[in-house]
C-alpha atoms as a PDB file:
ATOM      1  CA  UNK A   1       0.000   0.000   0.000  1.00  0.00           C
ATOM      2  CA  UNK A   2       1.522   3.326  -1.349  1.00  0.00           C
ATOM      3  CA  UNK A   3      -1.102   5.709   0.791  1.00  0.00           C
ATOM      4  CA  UNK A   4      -2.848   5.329   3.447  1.00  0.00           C
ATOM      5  CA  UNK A   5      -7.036   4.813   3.062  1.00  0.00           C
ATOM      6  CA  UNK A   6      -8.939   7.836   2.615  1.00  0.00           C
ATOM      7  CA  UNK A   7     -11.496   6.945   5.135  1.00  0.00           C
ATOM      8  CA  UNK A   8     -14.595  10.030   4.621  1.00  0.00           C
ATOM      9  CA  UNK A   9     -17.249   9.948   6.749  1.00  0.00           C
ATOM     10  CA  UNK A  10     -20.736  10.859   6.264  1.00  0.00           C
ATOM     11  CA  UNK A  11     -22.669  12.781   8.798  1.00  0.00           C
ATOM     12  CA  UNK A  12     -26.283  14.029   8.932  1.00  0.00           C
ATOM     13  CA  UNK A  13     -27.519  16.952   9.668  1.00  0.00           C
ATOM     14  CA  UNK A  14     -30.563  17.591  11.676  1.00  0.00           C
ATOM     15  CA  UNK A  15     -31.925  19.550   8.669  1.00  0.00           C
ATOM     16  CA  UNK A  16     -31.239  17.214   6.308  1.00  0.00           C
ATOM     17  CA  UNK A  17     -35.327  15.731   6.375  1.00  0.00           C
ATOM     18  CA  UNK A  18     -35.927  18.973   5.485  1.00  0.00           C
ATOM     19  CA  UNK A  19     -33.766  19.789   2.343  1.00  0.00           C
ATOM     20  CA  UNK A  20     -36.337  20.275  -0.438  1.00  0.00           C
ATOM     21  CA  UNK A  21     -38.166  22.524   1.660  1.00  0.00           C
ATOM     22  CA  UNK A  22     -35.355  24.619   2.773  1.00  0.00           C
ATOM     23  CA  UNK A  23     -34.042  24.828  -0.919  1.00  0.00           C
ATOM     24  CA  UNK A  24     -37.771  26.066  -2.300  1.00  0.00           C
ATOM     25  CA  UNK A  25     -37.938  28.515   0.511  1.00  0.00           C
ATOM     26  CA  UNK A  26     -33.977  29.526  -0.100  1.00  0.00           C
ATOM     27  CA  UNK A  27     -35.068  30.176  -3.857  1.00  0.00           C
ATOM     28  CA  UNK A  28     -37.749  32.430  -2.723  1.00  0.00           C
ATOM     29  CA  UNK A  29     -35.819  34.751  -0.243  1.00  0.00           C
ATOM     30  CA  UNK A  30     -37.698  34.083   2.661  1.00  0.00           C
ATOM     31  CA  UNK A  31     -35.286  35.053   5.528  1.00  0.00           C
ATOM     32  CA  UNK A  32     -33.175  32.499   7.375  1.00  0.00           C
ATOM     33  CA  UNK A  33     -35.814  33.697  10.578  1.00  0.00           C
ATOM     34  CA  UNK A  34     -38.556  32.778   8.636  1.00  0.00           C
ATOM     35  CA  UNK A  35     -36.810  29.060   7.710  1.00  0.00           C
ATOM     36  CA  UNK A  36     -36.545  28.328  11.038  1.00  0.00           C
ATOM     37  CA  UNK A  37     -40.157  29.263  12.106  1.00  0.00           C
ATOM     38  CA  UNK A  38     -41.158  26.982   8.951  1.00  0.00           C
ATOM     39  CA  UNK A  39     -38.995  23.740  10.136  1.00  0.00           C
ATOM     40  CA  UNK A  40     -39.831  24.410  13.536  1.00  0.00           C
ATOM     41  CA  UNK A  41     -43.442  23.592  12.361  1.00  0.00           C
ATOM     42  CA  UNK A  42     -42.531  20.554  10.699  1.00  0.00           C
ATOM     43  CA  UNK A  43     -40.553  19.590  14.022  1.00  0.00           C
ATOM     44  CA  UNK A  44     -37.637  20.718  13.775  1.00  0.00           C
ATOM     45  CA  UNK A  45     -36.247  20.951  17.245  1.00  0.00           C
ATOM     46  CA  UNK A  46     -32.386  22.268  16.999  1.00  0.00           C
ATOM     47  CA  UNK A  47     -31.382  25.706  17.722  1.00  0.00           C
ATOM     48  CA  UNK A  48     -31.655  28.429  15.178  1.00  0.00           C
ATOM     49  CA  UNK A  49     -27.644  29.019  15.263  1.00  0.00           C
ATOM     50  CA  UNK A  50     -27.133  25.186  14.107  1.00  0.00           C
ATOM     51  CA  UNK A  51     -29.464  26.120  11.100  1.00  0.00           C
ATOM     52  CA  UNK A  52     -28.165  29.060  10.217  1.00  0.00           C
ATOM     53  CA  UNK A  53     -25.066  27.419   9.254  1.00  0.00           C
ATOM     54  CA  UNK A  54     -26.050  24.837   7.633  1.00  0.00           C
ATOM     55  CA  UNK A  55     -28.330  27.628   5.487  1.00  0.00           C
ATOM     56  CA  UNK A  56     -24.825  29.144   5.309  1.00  0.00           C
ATOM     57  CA  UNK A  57     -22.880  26.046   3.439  1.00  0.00           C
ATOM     58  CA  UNK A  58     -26.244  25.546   1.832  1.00  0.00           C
ATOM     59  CA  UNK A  59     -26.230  28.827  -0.067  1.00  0.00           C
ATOM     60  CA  UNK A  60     -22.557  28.620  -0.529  1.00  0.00           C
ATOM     61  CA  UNK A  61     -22.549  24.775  -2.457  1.00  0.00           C
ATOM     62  CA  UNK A  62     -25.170  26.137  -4.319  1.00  0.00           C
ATOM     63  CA  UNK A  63     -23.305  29.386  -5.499  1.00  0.00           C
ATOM     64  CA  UNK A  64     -26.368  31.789  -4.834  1.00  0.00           C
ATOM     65  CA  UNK A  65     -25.747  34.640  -7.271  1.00  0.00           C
ATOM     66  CA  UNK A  66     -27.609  36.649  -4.738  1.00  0.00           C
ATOM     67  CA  UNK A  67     -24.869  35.885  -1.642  1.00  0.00           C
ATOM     68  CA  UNK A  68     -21.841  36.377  -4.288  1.00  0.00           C
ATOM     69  CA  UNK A  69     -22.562  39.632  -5.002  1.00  0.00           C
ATOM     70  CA  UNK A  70     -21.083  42.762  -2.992  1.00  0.00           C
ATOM     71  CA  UNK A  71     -22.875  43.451   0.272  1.00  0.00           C
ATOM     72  CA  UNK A  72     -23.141  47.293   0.905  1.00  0.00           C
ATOM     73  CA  UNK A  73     -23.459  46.996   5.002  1.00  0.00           C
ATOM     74  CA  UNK A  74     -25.418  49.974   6.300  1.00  0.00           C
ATOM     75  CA  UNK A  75     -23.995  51.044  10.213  1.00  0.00           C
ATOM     76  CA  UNK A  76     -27.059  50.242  13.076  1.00  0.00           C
ATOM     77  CA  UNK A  77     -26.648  54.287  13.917  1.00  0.00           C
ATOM     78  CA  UNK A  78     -27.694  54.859  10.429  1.00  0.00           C
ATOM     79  CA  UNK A  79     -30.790  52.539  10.628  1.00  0.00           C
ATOM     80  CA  UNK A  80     -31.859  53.650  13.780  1.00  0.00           C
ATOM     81  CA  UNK A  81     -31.646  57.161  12.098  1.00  0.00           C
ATOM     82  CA  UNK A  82     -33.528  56.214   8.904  1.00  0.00           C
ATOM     83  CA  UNK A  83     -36.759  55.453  11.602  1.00  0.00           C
ATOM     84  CA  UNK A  84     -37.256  59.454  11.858  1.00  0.00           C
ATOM     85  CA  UNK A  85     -35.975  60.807   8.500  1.00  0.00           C
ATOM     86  CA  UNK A  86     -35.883  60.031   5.173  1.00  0.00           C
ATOM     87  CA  UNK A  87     -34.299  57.613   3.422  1.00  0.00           C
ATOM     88  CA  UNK A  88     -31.199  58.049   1.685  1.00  0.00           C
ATOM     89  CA  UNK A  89     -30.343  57.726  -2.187  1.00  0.00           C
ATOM     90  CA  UNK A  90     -27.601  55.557  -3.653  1.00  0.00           C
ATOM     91  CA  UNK A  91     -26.203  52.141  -2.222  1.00  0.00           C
ATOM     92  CA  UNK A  92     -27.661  52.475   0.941  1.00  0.00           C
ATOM     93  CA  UNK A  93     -31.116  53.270  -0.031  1.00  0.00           C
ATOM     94  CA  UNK A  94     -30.610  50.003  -2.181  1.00  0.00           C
ATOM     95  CA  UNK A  95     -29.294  47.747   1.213  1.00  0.00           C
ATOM     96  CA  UNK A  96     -32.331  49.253   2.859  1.00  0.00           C
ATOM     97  CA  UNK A  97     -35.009  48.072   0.293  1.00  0.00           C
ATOM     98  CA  UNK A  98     -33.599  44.826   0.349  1.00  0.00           C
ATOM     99  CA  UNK A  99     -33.949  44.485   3.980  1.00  0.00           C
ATOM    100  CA  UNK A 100     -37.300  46.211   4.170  1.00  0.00           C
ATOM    101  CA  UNK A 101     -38.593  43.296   1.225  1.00  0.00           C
ATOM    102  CA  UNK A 102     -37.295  40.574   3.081  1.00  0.00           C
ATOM    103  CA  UNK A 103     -37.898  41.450   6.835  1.00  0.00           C
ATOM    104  CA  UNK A 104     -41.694  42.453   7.147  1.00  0.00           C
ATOM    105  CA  UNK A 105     -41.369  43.347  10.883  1.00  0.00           C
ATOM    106  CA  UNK A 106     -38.819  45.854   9.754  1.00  0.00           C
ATOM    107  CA  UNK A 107     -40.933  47.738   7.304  1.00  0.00           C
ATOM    108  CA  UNK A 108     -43.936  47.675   9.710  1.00  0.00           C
ATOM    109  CA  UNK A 109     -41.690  49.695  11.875  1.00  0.00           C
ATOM    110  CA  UNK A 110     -40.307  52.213   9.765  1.00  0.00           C
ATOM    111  CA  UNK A 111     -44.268  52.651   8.751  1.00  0.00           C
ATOM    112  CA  UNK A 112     -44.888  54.235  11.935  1.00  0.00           C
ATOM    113  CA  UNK A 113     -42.761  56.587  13.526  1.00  0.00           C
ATOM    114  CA  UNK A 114     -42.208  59.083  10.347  1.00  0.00           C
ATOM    115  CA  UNK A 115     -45.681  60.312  10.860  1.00  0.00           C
ATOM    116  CA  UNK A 116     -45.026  60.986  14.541  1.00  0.00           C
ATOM    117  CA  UNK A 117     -41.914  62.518  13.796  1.00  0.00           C
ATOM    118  CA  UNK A 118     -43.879  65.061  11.662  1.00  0.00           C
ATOM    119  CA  UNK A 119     -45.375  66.410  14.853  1.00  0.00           C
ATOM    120  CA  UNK A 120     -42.565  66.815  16.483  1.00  0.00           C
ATOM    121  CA  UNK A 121     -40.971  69.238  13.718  1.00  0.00           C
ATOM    122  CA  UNK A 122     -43.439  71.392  14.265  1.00  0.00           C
ATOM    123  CA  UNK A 123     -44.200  73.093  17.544  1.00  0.00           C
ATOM    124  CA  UNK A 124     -47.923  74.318  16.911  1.00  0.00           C
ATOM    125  CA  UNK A 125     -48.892  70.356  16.136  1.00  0.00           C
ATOM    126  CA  UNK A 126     -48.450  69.880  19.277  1.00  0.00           C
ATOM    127  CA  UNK A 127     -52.312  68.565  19.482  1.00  0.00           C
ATOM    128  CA  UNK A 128     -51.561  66.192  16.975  1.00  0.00           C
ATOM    129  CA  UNK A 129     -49.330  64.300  18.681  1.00  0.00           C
ATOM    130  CA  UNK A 130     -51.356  63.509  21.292  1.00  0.00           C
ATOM    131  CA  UNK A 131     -52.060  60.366  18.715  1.00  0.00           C
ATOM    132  CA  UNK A 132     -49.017  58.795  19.335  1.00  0.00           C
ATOM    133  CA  UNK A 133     -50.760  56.102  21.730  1.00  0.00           C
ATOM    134  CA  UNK A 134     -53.505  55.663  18.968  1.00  0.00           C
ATOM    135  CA  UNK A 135     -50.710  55.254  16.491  1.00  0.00           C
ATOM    136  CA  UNK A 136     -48.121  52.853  18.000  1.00  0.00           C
ATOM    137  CA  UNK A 137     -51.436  50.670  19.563  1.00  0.00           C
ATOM    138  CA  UNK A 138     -52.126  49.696  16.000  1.00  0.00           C
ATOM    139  CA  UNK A 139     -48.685  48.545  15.235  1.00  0.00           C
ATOM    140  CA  UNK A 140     -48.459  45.963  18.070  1.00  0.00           C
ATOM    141  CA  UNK A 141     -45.088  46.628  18.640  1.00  0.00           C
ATOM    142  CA  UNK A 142     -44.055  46.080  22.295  1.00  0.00           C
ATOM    143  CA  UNK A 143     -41.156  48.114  22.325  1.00  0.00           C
ATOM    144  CA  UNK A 144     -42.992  51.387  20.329  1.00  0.00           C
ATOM    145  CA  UNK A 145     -45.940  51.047  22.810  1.00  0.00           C
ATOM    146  CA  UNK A 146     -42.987  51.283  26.177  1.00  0.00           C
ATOM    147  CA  UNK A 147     -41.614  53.929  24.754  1.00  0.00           C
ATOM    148  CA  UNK A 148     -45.011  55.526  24.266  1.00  0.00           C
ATOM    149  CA  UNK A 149     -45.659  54.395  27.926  1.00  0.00           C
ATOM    150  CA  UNK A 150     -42.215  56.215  29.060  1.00  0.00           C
ATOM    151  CA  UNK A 151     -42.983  59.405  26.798  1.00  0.00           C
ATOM    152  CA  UNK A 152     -46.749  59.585  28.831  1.00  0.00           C
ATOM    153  CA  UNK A 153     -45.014  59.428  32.465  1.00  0.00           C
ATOM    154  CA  UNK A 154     -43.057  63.142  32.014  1.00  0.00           C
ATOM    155  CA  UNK A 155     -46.060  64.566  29.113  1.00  0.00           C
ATOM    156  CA  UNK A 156     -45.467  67.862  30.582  1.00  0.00           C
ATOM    157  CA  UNK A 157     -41.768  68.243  29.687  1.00  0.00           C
ATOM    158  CA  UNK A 158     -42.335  66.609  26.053  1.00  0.00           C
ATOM    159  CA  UNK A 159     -45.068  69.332  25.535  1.00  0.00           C
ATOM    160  CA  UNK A 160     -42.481  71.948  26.539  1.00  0.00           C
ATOM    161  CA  UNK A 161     -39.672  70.412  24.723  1.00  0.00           C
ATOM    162  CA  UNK A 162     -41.405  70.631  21.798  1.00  0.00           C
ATOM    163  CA  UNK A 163     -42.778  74.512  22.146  1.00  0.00           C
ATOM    164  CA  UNK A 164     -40.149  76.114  23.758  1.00  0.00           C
ATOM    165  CA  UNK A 165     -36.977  76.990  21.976  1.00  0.00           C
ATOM    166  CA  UNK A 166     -35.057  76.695  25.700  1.00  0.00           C
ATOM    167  CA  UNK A 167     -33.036  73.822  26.673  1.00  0.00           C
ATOM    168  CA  UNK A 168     -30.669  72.259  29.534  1.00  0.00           C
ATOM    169  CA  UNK A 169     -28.587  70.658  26.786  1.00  0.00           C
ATOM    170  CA  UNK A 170     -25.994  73.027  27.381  1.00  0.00           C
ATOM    171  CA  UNK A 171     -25.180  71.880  30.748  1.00  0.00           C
ATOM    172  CA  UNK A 172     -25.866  68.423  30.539  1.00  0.00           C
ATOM    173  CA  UNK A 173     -21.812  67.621  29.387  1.00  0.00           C
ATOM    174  CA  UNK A 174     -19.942  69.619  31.989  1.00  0.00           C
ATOM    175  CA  UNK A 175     -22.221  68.459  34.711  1.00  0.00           C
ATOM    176  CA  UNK A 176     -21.536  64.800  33.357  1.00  0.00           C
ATOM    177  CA  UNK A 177     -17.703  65.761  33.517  1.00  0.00           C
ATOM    178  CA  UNK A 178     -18.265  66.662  37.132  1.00  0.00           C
ATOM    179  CA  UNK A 179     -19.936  63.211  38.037  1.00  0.00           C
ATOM    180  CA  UNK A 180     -17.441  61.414  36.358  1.00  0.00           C
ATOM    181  CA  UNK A 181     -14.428  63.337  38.268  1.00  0.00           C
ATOM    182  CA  UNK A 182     -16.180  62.794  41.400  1.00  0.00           C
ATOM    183  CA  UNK A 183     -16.073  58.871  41.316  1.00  0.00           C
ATOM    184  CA  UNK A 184     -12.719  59.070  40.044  1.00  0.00           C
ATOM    185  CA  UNK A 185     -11.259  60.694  43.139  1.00  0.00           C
ATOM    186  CA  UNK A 186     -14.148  59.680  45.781  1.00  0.00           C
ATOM    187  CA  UNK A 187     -12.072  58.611  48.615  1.00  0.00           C
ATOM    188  CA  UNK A 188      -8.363  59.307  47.179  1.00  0.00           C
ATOM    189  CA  UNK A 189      -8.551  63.258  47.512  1.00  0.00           C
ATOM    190  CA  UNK A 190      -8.812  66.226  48.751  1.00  0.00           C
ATOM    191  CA  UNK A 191     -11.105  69.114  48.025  1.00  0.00           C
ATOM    192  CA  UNK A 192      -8.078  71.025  47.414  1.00  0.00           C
ATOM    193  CA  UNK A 193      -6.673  68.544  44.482  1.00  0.00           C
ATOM    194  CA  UNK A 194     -10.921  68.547  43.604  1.00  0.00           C
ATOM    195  CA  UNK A 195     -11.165  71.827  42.881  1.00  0.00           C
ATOM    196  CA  UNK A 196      -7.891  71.998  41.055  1.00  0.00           C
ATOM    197  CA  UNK A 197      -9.184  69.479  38.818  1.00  0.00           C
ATOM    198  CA  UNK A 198     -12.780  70.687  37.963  1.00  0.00           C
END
């Protein structure tokens, strides 16, 4: 014997019952989310992690023209930006389409808060945004309707937020610098070497 025996083992996947389903739903871009919900169904009972990369060497033995192409990644600041102003043009107003055709929960959101955000540019709506409850109620969002809930417990200082032209924002970083130079010399100073700090 010149070499030694190739010995190649087979494994299974947990996923593999499920293969011509998971291809028809890969050729349709439902999201790898939505596959999971789909086998879970069927009774699949693995984690979503161990699917996802097995959708992962899936797409990539397949050569999905889709996956080979360039990805234009759009920062999470910018998304969370995009939820109160309007979108932008180019790549990233491509990325975002994409996402918004493929993940429904994410263009339910985006659906919602531009309206409010309306009302809040101008001052003398002020009435109008007393529909924000009414608005974020028919979403069924859980985390638009808390931070409806968290707006509603301080209404008074929203209100005058939004009329006057006035604001504490000024002082808000050097009083910050001030808390963050008292823990640093709480019990190690002086309010000699304090004050020569602040």
């Amino acid at each position: 014997m010149e070499r030694p025996p190739q010995i190649q083992r087979n494994r299974t996947h947990s996923a593999d019952p499920y293969y011509s389903l998971i291809v028809s739903l890969v050729k349709q871009d439902v999201s790898r989310k939505r596959i999971f919900e789909v086998l879970q169904k069927k009774g699949y009972q693995k984690s979503f992690s161990r699917l996802k990369d097995y959708l992962h060497k899936l797409q990539k033995h397949q050569g999905n023209n889709e996956q080979s192409q360039k990805i234009h990644k759009v920062p999470r600041q910018k998304l969370h930006s995009y939820l109160w102003s309007k979108l932008p043009e180019g790549q990233e107003k491509h990325a975002i389409d994409l996402l918004l055709k493929k993940e429904c929960g994410a263009k339910r959101i985006t659906a919602t808060p531009r309206p409010v955000s309306a009302d809040y540019a101008h001052p003398k709506r002020i009435g109008c945004v007393g529909s924000l409850d009414r608005t974020h109620k028919k979403t069924g969002i859980k985390e638009l309707n808390q931070f409806e809930h968290y707006l509603r417990s301080d209404w008074q200082a929203v209100q005058n937020a939004i009329v006057y032209q006035w604001s504490n924002g000024l002082i808000e970083g050097p009083v910050n610098r001030i808390k963050v130079i008292k823990r640093q010399m709480y019990g190690r100073a002086n309010f000699d070497l304090l004050r020569l700090k602040v």
